[in-house]
N, C-alpha and C. Protein backbone atom coordinates (compact mmCIF):
# COMPACT_ATOMS: atom_id res chain seq x y z
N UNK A 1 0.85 -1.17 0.00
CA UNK A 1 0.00 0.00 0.00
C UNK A 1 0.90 1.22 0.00
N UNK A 2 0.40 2.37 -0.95
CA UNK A 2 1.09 3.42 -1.27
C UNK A 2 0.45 4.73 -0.46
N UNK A 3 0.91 5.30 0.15
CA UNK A 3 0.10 6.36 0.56
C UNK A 3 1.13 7.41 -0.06
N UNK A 4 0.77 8.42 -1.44
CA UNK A 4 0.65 9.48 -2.06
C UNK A 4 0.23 10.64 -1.71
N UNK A 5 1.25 11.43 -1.71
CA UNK A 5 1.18 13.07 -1.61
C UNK A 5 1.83 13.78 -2.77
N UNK A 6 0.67 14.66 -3.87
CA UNK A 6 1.03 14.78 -4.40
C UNK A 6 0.77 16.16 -4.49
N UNK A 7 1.72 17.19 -5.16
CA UNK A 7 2.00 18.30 -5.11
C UNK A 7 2.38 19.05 -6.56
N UNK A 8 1.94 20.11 -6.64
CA UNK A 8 2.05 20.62 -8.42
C UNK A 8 2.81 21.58 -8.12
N UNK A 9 3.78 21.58 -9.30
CA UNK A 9 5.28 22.19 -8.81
C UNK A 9 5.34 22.75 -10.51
N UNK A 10 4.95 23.36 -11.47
CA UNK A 10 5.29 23.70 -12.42
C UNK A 10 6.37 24.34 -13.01
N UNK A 11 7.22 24.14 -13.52
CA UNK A 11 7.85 24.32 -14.18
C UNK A 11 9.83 24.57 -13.32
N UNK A 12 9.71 23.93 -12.09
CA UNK A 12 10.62 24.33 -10.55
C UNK A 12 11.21 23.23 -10.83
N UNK A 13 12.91 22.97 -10.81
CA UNK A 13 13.39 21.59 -10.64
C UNK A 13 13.59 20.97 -9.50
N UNK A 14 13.15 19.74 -8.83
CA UNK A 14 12.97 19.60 -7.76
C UNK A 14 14.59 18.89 -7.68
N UNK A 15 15.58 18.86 -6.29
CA UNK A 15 16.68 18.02 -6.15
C UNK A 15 16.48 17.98 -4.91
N UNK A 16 17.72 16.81 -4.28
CA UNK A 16 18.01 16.64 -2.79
C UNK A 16 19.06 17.06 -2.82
N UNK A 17 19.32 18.07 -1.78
CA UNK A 17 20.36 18.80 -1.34
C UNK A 17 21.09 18.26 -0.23
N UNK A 18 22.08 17.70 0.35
CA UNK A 18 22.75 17.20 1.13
C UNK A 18 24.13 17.85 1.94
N UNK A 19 23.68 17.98 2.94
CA UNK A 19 24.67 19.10 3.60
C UNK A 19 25.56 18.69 4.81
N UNK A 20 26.35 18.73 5.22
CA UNK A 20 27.42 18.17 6.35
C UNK A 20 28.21 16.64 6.04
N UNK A 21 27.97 16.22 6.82
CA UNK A 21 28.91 14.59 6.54
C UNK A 21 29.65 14.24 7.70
N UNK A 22 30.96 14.49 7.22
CA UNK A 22 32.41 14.03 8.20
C UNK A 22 31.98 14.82 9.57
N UNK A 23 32.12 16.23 9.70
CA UNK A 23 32.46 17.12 10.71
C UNK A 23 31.03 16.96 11.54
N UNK A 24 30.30 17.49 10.55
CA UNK A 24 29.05 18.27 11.00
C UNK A 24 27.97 17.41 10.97
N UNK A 25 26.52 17.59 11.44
CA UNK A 25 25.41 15.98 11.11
C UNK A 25 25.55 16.05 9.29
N UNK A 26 24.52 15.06 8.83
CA UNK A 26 24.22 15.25 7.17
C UNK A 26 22.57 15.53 7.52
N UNK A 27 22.44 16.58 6.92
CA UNK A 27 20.90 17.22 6.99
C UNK A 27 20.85 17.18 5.45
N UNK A 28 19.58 16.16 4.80
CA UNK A 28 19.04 16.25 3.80
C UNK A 28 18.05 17.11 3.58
N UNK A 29 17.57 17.97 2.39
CA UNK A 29 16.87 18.97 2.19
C UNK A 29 16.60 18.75 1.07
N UNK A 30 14.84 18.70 0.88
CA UNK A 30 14.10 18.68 -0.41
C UNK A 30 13.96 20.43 -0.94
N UNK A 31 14.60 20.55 -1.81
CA UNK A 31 14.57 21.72 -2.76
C UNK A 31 13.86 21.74 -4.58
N UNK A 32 13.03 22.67 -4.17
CA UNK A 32 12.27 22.52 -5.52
C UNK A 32 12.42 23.95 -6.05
N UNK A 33 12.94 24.72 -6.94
CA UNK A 33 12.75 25.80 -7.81
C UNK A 33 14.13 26.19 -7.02
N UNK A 34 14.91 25.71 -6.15
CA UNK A 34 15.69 26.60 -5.58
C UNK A 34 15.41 26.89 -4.13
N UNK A 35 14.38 26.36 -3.71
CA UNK A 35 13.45 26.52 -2.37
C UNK A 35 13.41 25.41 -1.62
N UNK A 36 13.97 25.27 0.03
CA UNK A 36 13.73 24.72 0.68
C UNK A 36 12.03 24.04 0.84
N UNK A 37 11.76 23.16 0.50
CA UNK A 37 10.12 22.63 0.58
C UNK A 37 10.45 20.86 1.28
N UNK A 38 11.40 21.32 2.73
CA UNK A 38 11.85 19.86 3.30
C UNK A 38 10.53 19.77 3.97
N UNK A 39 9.46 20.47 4.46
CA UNK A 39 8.41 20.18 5.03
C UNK A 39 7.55 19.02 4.53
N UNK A 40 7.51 19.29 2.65
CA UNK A 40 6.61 18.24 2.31
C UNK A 40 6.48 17.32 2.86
N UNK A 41 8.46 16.79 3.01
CA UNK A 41 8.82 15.59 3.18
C UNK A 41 8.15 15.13 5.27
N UNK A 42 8.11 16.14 5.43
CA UNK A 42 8.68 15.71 7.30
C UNK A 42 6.89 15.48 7.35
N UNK A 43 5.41 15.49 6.42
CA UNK A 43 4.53 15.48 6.48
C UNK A 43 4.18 13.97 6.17
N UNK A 44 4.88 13.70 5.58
CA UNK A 44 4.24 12.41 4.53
C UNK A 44 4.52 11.20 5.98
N UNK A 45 5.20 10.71 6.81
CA UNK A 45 5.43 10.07 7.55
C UNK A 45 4.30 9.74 8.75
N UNK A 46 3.71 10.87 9.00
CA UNK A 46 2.42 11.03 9.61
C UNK A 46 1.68 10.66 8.69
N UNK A 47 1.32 10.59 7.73
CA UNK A 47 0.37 10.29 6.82
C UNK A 47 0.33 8.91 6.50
N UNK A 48 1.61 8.42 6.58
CA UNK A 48 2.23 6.71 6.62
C UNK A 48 1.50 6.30 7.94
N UNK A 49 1.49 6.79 9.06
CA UNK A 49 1.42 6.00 9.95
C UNK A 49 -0.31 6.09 10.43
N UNK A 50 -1.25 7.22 9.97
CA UNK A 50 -1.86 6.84 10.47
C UNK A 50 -3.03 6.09 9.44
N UNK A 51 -2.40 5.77 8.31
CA UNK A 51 -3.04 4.64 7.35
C UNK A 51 -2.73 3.00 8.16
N UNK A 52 -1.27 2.88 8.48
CA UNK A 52 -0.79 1.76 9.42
C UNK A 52 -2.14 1.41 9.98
N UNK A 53 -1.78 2.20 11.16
CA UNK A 53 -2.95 2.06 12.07
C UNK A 53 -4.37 1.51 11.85
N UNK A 54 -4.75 2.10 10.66
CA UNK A 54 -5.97 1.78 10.12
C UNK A 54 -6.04 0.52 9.80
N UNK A 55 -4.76 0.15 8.81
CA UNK A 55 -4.62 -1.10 8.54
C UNK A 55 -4.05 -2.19 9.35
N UNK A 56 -3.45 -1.71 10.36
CA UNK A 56 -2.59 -2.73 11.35
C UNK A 56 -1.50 -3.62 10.48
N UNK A 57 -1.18 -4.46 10.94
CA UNK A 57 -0.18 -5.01 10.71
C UNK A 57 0.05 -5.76 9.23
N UNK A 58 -0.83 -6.19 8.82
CA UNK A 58 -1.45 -6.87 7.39
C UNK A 58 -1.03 -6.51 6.38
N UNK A 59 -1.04 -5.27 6.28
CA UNK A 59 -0.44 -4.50 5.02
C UNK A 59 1.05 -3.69 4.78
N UNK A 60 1.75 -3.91 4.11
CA UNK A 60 2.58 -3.01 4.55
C UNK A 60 2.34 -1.43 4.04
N UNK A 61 2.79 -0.98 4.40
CA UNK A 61 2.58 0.80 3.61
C UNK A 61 3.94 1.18 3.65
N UNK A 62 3.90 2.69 2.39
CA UNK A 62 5.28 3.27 2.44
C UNK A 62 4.99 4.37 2.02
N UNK A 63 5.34 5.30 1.91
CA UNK A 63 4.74 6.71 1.84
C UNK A 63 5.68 7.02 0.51
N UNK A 64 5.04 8.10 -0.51
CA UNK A 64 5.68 8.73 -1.50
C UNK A 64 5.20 10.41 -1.42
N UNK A 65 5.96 11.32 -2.58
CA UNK A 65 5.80 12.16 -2.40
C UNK A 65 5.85 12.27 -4.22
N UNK A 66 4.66 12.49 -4.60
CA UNK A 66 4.65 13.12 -6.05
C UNK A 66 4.38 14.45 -6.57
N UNK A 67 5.92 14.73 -7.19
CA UNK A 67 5.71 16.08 -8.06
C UNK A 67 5.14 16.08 -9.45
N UNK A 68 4.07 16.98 -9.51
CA UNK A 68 3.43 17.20 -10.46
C UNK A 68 3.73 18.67 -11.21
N UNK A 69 4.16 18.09 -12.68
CA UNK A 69 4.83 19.40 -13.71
C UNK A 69 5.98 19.60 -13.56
N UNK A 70 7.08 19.55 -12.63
CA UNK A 70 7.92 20.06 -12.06
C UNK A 70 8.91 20.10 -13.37
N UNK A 71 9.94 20.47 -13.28
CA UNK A 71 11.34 20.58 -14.72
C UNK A 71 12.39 19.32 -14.03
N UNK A 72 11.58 18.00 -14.06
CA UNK A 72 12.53 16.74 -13.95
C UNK A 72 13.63 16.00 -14.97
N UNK A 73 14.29 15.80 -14.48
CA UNK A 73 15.81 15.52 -15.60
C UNK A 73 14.56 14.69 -16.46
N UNK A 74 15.55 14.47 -17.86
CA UNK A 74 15.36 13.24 -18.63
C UNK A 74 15.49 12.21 -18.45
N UNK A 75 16.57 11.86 -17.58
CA UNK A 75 16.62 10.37 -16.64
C UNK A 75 16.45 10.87 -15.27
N UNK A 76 16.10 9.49 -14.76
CA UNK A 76 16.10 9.47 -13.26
C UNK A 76 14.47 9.90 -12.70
N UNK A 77 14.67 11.20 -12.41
CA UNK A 77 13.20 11.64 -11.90
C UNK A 77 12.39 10.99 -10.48
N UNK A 78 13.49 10.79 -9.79
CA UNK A 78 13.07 10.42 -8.72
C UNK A 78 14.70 10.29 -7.25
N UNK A 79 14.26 10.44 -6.62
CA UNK A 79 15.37 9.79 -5.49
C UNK A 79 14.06 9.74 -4.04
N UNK A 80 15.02 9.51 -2.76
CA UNK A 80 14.61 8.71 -1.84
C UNK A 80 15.41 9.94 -0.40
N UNK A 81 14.20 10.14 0.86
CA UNK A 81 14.81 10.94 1.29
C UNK A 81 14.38 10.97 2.95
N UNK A 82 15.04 10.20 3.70
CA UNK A 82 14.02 9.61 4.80
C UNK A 82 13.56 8.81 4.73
N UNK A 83 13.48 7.63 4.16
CA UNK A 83 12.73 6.72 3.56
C UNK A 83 11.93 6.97 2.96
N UNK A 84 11.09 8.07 2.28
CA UNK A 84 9.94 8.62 1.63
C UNK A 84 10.66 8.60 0.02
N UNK A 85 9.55 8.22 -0.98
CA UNK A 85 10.61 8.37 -1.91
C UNK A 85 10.06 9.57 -2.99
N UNK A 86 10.85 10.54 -3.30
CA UNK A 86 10.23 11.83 -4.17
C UNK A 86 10.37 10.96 -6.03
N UNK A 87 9.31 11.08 -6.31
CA UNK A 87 9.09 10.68 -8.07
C UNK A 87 8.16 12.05 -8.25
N UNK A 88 8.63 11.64 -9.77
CA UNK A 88 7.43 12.24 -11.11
C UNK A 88 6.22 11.36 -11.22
N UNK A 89 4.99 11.40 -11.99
CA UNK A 89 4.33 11.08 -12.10
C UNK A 89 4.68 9.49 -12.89
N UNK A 90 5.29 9.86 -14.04
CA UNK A 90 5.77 8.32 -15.00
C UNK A 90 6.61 7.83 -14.07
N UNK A 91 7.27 8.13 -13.02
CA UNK A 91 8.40 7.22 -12.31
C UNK A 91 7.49 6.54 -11.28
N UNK A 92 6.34 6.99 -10.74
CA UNK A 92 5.08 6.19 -9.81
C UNK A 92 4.56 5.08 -10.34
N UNK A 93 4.38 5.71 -11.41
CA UNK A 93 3.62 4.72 -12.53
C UNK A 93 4.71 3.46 -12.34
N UNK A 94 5.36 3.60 -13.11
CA UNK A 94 6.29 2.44 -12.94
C UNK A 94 6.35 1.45 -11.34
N UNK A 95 6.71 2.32 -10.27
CA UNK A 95 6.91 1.85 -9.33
C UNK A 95 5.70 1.38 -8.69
N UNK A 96 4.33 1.76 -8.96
CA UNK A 96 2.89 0.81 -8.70
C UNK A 96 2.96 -0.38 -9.84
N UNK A 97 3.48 -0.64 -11.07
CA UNK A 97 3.33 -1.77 -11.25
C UNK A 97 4.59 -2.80 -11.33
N UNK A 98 5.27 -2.81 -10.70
CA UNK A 98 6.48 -3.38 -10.85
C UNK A 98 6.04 -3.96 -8.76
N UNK A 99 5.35 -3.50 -8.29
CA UNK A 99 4.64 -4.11 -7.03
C UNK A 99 3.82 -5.62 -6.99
N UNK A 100 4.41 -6.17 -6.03
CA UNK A 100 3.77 -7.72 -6.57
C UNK A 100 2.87 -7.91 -5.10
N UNK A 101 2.59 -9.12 -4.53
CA UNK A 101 1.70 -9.31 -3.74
C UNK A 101 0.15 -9.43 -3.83
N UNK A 102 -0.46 -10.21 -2.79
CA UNK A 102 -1.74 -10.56 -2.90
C UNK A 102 -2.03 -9.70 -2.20
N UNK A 103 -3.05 -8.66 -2.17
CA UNK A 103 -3.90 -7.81 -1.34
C UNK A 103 -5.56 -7.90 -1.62
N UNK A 104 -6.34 -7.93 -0.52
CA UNK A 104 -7.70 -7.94 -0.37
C UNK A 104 -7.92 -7.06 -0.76
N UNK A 105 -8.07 -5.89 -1.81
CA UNK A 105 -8.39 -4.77 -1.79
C UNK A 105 -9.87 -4.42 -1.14
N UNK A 106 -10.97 -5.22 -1.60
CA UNK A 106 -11.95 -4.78 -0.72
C UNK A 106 -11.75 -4.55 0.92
N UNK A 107 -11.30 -5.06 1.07
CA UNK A 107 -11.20 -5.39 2.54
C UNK A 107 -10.56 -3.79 3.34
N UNK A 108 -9.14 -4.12 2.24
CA UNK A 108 -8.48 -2.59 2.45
C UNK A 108 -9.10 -1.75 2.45
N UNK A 109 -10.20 -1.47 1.42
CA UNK A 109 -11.08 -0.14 0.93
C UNK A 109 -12.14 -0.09 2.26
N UNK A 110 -12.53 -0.83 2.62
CA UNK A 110 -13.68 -1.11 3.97
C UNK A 110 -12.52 -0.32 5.02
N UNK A 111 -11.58 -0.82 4.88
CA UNK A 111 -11.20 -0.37 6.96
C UNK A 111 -10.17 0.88 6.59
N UNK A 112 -9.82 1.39 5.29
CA UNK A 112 -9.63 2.33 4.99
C UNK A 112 -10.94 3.67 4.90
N UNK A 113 -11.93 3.43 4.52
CA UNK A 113 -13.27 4.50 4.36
C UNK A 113 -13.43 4.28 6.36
N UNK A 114 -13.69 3.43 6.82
CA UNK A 114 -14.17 3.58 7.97
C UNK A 114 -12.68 4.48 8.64
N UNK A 115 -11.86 4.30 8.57
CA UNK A 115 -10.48 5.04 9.71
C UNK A 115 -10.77 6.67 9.03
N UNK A 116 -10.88 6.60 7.74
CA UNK A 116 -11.08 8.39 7.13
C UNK A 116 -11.92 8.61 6.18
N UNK A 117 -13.82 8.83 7.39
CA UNK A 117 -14.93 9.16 6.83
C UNK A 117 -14.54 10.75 5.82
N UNK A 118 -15.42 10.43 4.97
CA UNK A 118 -15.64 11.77 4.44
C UNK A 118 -15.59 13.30 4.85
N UNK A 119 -15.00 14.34 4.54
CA UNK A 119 -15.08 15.40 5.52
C UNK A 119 -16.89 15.64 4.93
């Protein structure tokens, strides 16, 4: 199970910025247009966990973060940042079907609608 956050970023190149190492901590930083936007990332983890919950132990989940429009290389178009992993839209794509496993989906869809009724 994928839990998706997706975000429209037009025409901004999104990278991971990586800062310290040897001396100092390494603080990773999601930068899009040139702009610190590490928040997206520090959101999506809460969003992982309280699908968990919903689902308990049964399923696994992993959280992503999709940019939409953004100015993504020609290759690549994706990296990994906290364990959360930042893609493009065609790099999701890929990575939902290249996913194997048996899942109940009804089942999922039932105790998923009941944990987050409708606003």
């Amino acid at each position: 199970m994928f839990v998706v956050d997706a975000k429209r970023y037009v025409d901004k190149r999104p990278e991971l910025r990586v800062e310290g190492g040897i001396l100092r901590p390494r603080v990773e930083k999601l930068m899009v247009g040139g702009r610190d936007r590490t928040k997206l990332i520090d959101g999506v983890p809460g969003q992982v966990e309280q699908v968990r919950a919903a689902l308990g132990e049964t399923v696994p989940v992993a959280g992503v973060l999709c940019l939409i429009e953004p100015e993504w290389p020609l290759v690549g178009g994706y990296f990994s940042t906290r364990g959360i992993r930042v893609v493009a839209p065609r790099r999701l794509s890929k990575i939902l079907d290249e996913c194997g496993g048996e899942v109940d989906v009804a089942s999922v869809r039932d105790r998923i609608s009941a944990a987050f009724p409708r606003a």
